[in-house]
Protein backbone atom coordinates (compact mmCIF):
# COMPACT_ATOMS: atom_id res chain seq x y z
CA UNK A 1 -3.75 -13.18 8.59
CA UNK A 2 -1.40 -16.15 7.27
CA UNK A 3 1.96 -15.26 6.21
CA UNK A 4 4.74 -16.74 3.97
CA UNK A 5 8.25 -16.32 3.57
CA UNK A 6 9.08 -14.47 0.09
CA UNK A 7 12.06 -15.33 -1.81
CA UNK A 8 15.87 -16.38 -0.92
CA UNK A 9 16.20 -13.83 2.00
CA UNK A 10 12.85 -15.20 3.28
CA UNK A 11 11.18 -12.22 4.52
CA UNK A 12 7.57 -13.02 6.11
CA UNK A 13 5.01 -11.06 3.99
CA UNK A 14 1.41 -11.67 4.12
CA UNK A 15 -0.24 -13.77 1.82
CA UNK A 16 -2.97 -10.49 1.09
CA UNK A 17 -1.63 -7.27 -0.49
CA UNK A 18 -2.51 -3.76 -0.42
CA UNK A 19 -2.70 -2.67 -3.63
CA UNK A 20 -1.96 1.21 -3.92
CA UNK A 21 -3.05 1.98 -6.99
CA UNK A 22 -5.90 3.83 -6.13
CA UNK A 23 -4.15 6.19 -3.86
CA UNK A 24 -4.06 9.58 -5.82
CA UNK A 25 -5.66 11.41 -7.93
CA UNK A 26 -3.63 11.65 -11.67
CA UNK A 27 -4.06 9.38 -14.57
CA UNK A 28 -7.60 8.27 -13.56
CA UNK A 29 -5.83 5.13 -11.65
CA UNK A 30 -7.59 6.62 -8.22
CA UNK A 31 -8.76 9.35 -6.58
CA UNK A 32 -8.07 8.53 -3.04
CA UNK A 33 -6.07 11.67 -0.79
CA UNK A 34 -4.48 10.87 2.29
CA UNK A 35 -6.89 11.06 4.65
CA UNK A 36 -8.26 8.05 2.79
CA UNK A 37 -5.21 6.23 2.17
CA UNK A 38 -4.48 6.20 5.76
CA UNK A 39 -7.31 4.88 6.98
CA UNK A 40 -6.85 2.15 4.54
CA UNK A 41 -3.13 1.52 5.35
CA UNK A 42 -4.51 1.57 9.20
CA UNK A 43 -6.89 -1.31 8.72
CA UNK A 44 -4.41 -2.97 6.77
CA UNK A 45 -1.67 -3.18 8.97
CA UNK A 46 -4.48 -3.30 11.92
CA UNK A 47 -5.47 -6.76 10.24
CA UNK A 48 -1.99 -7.97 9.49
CA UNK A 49 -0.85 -7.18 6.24
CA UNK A 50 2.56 -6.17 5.59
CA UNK A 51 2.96 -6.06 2.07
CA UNK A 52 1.58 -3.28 -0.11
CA UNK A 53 2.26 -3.48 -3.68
CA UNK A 54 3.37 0.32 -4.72
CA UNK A 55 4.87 1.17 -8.12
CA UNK A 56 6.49 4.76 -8.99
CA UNK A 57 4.27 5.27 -12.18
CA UNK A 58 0.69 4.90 -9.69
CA UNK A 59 -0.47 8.62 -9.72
CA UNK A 60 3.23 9.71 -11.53
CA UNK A 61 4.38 9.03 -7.59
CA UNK A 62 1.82 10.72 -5.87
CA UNK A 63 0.42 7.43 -4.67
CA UNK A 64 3.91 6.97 -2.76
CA UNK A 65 3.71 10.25 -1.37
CA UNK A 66 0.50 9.31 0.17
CA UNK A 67 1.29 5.85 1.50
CA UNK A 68 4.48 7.44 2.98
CA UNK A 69 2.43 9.73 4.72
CA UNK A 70 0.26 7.33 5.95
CA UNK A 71 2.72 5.75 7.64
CA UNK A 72 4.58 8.57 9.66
């Protein structure tokens, strides 16, 4: 996985994101539950990628529950 430095304090993020999205199950944006999610976030971070696009309205925050979770 290639990485690139990200804006003035330069952190090194990977050039692919997760997208989270689809981890939840209200608002029809996914339907994914955590067992789900952390297999994806596994393989992710398994194949390099450190940067996983979240947002607080995905799944009204459920999808941030999840990906916290997923990550111990």
């Amino acid at each position: 996985m290639r990485h690139r430095r990200l804006g003035q304090p330069g952190l090194i993020v990977s050039e692919v994101a997760l997208g989270s999205m689809q981890f939840g199950g209200k608002m029809n944006m996914g339907n994914l539950g955590q067992e789900d999610t952390t297999r994806m976030v596994k393989v992710a971070l398994d194949n390099g990628i450190n940067f996983i696009d979240t947002a607080d309205v995905y799944s009204l925050g459920e999808s941030e529950t999840l990906l916290g979770n997923a990550s111990g």
